[in-house]
C-alpha atoms as a PDB file:
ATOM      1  CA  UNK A   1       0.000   0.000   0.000  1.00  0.00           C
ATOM      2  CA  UNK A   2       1.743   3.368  -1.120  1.00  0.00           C
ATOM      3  CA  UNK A   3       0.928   6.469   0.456  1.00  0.00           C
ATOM      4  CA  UNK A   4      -0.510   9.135  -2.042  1.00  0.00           C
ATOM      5  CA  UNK A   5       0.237  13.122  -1.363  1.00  0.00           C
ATOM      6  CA  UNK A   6      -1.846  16.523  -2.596  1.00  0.00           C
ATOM      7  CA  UNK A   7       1.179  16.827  -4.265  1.00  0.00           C
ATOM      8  CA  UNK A   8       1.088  13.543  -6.456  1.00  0.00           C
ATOM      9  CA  UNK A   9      -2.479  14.017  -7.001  1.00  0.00           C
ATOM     10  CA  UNK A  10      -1.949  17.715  -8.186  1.00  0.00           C
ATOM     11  CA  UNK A  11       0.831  16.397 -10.849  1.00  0.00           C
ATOM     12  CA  UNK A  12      -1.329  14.135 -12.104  1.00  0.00           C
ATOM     13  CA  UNK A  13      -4.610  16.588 -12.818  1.00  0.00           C
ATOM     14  CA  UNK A  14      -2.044  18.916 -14.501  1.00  0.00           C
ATOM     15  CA  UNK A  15      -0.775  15.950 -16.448  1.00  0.00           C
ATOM     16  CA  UNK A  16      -3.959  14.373 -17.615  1.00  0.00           C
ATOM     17  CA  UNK A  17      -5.840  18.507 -18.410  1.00  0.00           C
ATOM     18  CA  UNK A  18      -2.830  19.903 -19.963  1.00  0.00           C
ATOM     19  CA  UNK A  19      -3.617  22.779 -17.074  1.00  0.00           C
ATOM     20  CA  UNK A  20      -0.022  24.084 -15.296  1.00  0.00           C
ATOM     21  CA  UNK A  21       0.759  22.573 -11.856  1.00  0.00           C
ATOM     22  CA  UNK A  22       0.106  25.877 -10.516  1.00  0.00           C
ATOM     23  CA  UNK A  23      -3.334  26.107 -11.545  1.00  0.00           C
ATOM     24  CA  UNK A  24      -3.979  22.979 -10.688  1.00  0.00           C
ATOM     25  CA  UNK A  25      -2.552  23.304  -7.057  1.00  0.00           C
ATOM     26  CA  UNK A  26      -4.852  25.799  -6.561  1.00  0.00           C
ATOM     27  CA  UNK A  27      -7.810  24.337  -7.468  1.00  0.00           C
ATOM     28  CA  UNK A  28      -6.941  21.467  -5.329  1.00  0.00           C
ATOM     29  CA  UNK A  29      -6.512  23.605  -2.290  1.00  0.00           C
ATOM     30  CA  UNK A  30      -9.640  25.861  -3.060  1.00  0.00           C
ATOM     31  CA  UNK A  31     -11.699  22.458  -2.950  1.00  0.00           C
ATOM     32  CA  UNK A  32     -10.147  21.214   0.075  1.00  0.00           C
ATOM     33  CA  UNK A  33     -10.598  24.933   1.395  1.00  0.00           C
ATOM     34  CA  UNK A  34     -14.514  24.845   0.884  1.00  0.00           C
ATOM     35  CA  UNK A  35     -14.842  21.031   2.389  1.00  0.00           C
ATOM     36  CA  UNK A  36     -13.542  22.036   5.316  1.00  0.00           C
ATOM     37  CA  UNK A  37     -15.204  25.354   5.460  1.00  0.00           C
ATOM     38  CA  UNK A  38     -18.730  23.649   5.273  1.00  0.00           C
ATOM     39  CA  UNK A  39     -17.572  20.945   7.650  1.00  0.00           C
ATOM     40  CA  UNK A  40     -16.568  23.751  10.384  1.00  0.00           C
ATOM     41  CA  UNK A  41     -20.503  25.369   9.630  1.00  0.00           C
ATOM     42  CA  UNK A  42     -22.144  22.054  10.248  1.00  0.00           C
ATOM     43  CA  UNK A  43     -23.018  21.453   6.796  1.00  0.00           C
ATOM     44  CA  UNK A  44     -23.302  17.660   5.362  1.00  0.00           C
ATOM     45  CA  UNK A  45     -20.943  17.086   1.821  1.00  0.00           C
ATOM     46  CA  UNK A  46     -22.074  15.155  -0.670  1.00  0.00           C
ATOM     47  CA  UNK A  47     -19.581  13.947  -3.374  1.00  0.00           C
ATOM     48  CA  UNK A  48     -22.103  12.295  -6.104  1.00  0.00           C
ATOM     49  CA  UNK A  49     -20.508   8.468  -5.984  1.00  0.00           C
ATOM     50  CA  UNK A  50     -17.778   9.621  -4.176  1.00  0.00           C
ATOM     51  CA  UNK A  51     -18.962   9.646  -0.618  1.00  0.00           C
ATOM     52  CA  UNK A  52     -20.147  11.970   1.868  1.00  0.00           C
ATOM     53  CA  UNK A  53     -18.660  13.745   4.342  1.00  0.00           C
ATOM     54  CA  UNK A  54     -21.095  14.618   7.936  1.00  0.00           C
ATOM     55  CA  UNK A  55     -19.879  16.471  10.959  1.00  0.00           C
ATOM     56  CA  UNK A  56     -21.231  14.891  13.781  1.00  0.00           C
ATOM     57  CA  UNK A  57     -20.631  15.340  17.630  1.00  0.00           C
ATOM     58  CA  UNK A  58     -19.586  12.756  19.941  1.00  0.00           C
ATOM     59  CA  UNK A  59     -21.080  13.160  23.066  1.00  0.00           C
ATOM     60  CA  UNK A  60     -18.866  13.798  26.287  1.00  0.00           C
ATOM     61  CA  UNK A  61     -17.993  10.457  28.118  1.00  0.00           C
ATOM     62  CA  UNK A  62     -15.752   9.248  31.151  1.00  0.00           C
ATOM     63  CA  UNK A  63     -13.003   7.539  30.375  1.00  0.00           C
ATOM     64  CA  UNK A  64      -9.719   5.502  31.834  1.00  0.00           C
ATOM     65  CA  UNK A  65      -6.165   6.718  32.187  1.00  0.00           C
ATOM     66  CA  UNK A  66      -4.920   3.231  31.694  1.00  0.00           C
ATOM     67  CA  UNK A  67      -1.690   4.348  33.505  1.00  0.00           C
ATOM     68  CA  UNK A  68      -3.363   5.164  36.749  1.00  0.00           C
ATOM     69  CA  UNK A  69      -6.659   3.756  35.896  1.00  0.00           C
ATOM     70  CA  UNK A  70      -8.040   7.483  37.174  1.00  0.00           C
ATOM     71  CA  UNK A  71     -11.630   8.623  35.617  1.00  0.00           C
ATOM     72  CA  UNK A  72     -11.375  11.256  33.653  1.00  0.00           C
ATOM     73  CA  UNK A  73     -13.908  13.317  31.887  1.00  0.00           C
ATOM     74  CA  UNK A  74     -13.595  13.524  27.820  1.00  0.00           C
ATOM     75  CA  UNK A  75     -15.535  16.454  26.564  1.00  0.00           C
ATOM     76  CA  UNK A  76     -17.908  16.522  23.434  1.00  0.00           C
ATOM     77  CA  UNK A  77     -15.970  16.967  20.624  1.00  0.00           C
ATOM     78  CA  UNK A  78     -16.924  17.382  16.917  1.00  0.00           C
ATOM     79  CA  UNK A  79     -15.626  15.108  14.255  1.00  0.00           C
ATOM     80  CA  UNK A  80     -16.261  14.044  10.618  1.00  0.00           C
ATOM     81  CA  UNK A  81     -17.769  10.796   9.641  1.00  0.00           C
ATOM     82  CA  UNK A  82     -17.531   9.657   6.179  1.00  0.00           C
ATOM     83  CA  UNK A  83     -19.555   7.183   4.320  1.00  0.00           C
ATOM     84  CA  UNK A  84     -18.961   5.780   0.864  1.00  0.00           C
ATOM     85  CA  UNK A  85     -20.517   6.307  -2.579  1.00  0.00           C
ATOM     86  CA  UNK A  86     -21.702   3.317  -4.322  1.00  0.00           C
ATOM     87  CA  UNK A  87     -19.255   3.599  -7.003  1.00  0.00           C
ATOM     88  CA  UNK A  88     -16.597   3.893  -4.620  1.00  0.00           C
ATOM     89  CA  UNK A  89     -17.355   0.883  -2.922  1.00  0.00           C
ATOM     90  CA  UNK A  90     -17.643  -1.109  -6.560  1.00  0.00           C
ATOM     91  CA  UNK A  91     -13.930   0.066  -6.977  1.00  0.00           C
ATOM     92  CA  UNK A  92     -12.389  -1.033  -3.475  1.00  0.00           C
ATOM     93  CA  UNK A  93     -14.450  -4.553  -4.071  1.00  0.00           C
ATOM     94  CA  UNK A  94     -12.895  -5.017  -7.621  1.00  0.00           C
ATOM     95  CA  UNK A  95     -16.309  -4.683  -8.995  1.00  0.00           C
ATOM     96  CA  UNK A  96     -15.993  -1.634 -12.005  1.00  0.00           C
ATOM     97  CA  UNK A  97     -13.069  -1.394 -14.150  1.00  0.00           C
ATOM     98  CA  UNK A  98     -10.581   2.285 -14.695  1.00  0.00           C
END
């Protein structure tokens, strides 16, 4: 399993649209921008066979230092949960060819 960086993926939209790296940085950071921005306002992303991205809150629980084996108190938090597209799982399960 290879790791795969903004930076590999921007190289390869300027490869395959003939657009400059630069240009195609930026629109890779503008999108990534706006997910998150969304995200922070509560708002649910959905990525048409892609997947879709849904803050949610976890609620605030007690927990175990395993060291001391103290309670402690975790607070609510907010975090993302993502759920995938039907054409994304048909890739992952071998199921639709590039």
């Amino acid at each position: 399993m290879a790791t795969v960086t903004k930076r590999y993926l921007v190289d390869r939209i300027a490869d395959s649209t003939g657009a400059t790296k630069t240009l195609a940085k930026g629109i890779v950071r503008q999108l990534i921008d706006e997910i998150m921005a969304e995200l922070a306002k509560g708002n649910r992303i959905e990525l048409r066979d892609f997947g879709i991205f849904e803050p949610k809150t976890r609620s605030a629980r007690r927990a175990k230092n395993p060291r001391t084996m103290e309670t402690v108190r975790v607070p609510a938090r907010r975090t993302i949960k993502f759920k995938a597209g039907r054409l994304m799982k048909e890739k992952l399960n071998g199921q639709v060819s590039d």
